[in-house]
PDB file of N, CA and C in Angstrom:
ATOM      1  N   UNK A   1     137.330 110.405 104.346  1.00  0.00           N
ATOM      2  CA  UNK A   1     136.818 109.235 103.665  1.00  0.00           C
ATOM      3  C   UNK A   1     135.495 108.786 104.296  1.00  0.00           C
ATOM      4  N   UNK A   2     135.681 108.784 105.288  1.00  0.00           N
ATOM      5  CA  UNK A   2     134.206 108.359 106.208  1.00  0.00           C
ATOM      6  C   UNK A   2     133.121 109.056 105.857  1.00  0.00           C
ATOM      7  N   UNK A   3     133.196 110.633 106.025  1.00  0.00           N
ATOM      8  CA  UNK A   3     132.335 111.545 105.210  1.00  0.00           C
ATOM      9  C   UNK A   3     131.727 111.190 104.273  1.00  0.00           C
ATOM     10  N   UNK A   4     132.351 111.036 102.916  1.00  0.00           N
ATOM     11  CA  UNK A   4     131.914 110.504 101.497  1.00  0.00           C
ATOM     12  C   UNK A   4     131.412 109.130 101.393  1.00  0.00           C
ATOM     13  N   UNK A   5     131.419 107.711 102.794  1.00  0.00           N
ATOM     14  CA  UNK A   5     131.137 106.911 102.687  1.00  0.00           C
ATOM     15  C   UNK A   5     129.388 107.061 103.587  1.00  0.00           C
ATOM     16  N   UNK A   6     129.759 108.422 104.245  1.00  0.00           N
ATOM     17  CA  UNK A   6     128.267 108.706 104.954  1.00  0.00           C
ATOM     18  C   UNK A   6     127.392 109.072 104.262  1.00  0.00           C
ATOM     19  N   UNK A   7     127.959 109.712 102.631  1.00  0.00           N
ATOM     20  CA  UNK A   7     126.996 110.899 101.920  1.00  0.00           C
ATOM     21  C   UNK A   7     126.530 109.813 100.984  1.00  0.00           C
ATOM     22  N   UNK A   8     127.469 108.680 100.641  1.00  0.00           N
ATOM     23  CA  UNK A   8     126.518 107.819  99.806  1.00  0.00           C
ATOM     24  C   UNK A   8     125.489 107.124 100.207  1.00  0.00           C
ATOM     25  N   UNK A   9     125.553 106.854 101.320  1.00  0.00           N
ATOM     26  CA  UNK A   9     124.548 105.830 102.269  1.00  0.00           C
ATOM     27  C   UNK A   9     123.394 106.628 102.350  1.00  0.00           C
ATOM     28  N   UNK A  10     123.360 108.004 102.024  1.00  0.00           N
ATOM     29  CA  UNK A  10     122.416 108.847 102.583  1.00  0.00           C
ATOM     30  C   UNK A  10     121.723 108.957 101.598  1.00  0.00           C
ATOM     31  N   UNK A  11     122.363 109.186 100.523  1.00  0.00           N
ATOM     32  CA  UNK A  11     121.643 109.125  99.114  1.00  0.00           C
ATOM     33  C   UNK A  11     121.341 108.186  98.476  1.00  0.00           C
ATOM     34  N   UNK A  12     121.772 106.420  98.807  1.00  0.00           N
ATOM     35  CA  UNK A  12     121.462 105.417  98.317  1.00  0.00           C
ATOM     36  C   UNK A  12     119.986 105.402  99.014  1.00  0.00           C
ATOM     37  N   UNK A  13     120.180 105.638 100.386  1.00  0.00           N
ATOM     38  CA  UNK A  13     118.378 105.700 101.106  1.00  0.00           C
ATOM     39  C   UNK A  13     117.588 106.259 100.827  1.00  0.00           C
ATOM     40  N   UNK A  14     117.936 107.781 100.091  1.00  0.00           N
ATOM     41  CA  UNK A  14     116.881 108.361  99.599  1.00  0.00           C
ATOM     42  C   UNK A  14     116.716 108.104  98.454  1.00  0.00           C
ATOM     43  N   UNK A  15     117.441 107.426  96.977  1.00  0.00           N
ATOM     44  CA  UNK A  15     117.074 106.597  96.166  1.00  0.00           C
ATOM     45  C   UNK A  15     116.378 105.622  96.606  1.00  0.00           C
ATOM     46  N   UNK A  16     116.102 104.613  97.314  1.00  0.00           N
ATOM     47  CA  UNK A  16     115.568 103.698  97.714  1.00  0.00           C
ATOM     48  C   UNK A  16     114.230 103.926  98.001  1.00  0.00           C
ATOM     49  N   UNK A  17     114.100 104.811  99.227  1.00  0.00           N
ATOM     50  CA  UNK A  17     112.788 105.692  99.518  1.00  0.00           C
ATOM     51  C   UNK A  17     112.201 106.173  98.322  1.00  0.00           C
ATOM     52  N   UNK A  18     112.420 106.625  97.476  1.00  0.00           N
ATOM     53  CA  UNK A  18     111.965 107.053  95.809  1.00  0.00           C
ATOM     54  C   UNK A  18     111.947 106.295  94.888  1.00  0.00           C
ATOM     55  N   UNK A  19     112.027 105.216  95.020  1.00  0.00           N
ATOM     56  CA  UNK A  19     111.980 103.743  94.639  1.00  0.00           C
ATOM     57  C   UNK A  19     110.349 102.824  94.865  1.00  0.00           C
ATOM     58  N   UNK A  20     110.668 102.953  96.283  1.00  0.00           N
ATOM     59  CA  UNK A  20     109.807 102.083  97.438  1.00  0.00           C
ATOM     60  C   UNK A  20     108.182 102.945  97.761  1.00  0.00           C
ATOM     61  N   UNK A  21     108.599 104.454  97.222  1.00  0.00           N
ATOM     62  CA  UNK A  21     106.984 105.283  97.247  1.00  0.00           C
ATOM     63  C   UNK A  21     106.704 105.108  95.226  1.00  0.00           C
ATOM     64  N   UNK A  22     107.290 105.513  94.704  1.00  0.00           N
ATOM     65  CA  UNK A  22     107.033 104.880  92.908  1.00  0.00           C
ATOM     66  C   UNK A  22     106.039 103.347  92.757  1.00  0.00           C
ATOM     67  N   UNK A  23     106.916 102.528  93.686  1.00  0.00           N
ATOM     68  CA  UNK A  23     106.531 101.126  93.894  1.00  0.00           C
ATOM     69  C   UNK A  23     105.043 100.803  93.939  1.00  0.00           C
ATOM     70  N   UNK A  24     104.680 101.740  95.503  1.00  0.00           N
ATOM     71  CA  UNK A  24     103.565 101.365  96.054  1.00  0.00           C
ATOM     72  C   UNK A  24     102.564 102.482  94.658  1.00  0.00           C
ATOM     73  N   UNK A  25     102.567 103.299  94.170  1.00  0.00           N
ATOM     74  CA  UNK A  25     101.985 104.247  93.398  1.00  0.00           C
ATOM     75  C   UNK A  25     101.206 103.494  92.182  1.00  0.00           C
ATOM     76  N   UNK A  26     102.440 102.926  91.916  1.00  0.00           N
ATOM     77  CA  UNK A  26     102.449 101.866  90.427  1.00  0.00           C
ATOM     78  C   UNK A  26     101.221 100.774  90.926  1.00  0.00           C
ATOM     79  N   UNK A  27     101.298 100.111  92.327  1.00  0.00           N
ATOM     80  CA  UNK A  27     100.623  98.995  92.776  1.00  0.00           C
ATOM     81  C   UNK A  27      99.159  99.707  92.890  1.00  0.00           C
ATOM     82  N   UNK A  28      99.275 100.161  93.756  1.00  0.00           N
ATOM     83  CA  UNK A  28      97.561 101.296  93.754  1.00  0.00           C
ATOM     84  C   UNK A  28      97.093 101.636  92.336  1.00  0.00           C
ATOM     85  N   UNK A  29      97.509 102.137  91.620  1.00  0.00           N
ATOM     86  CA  UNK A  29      96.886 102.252  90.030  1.00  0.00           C
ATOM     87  C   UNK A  29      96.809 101.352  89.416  1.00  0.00           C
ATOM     88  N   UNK A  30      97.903 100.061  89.463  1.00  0.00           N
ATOM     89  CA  UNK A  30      97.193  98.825  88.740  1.00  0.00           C
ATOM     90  C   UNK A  30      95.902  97.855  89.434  1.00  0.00           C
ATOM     91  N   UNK A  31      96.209  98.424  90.781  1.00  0.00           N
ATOM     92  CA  UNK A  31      94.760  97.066  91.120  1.00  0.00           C
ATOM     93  C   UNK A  31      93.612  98.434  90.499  1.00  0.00           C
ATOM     94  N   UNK A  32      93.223  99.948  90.650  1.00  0.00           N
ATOM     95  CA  UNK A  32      92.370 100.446  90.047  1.00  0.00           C
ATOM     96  C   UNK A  32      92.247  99.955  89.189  1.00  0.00           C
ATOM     97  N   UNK A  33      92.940 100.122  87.965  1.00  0.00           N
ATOM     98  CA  UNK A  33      93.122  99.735  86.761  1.00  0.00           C
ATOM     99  C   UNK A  33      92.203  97.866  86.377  1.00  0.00           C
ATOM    100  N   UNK A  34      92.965  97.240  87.161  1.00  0.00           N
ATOM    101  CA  UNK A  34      92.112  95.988  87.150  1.00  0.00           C
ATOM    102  C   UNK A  34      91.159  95.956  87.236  1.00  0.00           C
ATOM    103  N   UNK A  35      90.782  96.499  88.292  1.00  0.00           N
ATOM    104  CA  UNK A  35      89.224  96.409  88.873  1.00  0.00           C
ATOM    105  C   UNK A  35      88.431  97.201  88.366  1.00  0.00           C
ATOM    106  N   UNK A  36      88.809  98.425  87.621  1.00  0.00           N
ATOM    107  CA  UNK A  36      87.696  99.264  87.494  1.00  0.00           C
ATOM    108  C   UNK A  36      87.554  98.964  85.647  1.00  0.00           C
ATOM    109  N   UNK A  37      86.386  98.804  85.035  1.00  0.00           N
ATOM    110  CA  UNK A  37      86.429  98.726  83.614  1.00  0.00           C
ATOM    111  C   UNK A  37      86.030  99.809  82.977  1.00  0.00           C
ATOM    112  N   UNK A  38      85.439 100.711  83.497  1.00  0.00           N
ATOM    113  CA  UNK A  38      84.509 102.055  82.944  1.00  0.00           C
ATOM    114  C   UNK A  38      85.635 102.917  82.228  1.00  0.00           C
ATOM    115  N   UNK A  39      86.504 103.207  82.685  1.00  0.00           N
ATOM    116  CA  UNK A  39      87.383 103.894  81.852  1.00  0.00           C
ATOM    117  C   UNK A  39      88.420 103.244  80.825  1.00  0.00           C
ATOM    118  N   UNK A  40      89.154 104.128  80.210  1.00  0.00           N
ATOM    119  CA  UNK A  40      89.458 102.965  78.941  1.00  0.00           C
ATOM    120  C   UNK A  40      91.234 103.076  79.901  1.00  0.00           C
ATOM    121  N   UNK A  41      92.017 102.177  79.579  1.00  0.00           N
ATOM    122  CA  UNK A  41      93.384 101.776  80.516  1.00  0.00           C
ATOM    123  C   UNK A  41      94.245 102.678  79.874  1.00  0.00           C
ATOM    124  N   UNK A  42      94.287 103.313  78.962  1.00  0.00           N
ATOM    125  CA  UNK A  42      95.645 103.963  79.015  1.00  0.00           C
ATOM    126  C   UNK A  42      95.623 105.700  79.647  1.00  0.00           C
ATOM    127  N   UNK A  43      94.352 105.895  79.432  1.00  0.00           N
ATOM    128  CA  UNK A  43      93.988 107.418  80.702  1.00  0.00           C
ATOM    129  C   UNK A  43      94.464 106.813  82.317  1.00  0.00           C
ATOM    130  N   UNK A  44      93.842 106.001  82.677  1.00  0.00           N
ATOM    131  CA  UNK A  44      94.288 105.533  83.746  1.00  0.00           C
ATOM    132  C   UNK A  44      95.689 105.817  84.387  1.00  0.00           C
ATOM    133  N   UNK A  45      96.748 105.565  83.544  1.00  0.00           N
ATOM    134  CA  UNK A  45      98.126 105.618  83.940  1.00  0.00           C
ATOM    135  C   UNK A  45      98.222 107.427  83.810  1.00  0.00           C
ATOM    136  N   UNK A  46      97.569 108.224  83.381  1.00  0.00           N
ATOM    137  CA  UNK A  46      98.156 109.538  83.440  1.00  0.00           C
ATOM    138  C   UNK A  46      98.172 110.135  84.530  1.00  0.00           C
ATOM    139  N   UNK A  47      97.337 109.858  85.691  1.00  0.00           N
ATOM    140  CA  UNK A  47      97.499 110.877  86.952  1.00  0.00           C
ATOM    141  C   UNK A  47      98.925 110.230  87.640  1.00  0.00           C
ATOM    142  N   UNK A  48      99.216 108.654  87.316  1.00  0.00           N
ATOM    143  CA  UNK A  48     100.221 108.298  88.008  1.00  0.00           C
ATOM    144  C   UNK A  48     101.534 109.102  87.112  1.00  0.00           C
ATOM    145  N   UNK A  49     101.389 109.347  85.961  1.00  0.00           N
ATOM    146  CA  UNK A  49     102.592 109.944  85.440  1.00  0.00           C
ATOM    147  C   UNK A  49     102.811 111.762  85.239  1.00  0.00           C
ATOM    148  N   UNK A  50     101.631 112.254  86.192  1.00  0.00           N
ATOM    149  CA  UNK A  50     101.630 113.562  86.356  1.00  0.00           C
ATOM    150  C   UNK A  50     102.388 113.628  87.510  1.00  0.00           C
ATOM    151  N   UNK A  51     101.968 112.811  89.034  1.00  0.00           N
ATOM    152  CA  UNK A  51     102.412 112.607  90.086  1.00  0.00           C
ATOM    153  C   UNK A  51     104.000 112.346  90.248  1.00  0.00           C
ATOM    154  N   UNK A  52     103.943 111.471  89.470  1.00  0.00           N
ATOM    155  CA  UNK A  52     105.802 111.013  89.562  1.00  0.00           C
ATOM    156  C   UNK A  52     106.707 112.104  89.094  1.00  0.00           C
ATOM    157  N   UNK A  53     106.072 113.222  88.305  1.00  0.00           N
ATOM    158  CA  UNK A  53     107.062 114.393  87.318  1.00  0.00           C
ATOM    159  C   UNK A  53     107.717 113.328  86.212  1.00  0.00           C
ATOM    160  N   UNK A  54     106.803 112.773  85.184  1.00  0.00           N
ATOM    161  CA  UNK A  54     107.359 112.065  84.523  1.00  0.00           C
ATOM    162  C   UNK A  54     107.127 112.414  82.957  1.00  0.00           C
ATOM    163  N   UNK A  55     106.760 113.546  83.078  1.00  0.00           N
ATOM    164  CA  UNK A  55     106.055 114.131  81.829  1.00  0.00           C
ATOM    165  C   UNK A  55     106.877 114.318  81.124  1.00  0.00           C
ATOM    166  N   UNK A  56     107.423 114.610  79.441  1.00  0.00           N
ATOM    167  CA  UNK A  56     108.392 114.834  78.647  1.00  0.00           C
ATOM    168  C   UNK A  56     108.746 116.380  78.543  1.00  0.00           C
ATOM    169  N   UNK A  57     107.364 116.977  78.361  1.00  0.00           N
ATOM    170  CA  UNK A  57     107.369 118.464  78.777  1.00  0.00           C
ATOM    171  C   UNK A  57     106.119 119.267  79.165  1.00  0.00           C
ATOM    172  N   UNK A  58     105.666 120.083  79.611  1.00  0.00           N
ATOM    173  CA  UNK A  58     104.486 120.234  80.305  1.00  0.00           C
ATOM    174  C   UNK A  58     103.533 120.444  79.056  1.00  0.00           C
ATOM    175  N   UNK A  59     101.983 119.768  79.198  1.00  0.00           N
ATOM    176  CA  UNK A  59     101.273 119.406  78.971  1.00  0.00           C
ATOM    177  C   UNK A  59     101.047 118.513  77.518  1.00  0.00           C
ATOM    178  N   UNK A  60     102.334 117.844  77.554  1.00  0.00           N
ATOM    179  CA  UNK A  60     102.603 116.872  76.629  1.00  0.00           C
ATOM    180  C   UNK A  60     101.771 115.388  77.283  1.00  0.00           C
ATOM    181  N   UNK A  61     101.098 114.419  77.099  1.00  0.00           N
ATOM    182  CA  UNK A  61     100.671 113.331  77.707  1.00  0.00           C
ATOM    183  C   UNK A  61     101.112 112.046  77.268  1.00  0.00           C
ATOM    184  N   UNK A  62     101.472 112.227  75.956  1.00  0.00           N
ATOM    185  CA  UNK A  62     101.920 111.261  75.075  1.00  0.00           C
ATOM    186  C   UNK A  62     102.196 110.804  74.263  1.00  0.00           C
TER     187      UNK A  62
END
């Protein structure tokens, strides 16, 4: 029992950790995003959704 209460803790942290780096990713591209006007905002979000593996299927964008 202890085992299986060790393996969740281990994997709730590394959910968390994959959480907490997404987090900061999202924050860095929106202050770009704010600050920069030259490009138009919805290109903007694509390098963050190449990075994350969030694509639907490869070289699909949207």
């Amino acid at each position: 029992m202890l085992s299986r209460v060790a393996e969740s803790i281990y994997w709730l942290n590394r959910y968390i950790e994959r959480a907490e780096n997404i987090a900061r990713f999202v924050d860095v591209n929106f202050n770009l995003i704010f600050w920069t006007l030259r490009r138009s905002r919805p290109t903007m979000w694509e390098p963050l959704v190449v990075t994350a593996g969030d694509l639907p299927f490869p070289g699909a964008l949207w």
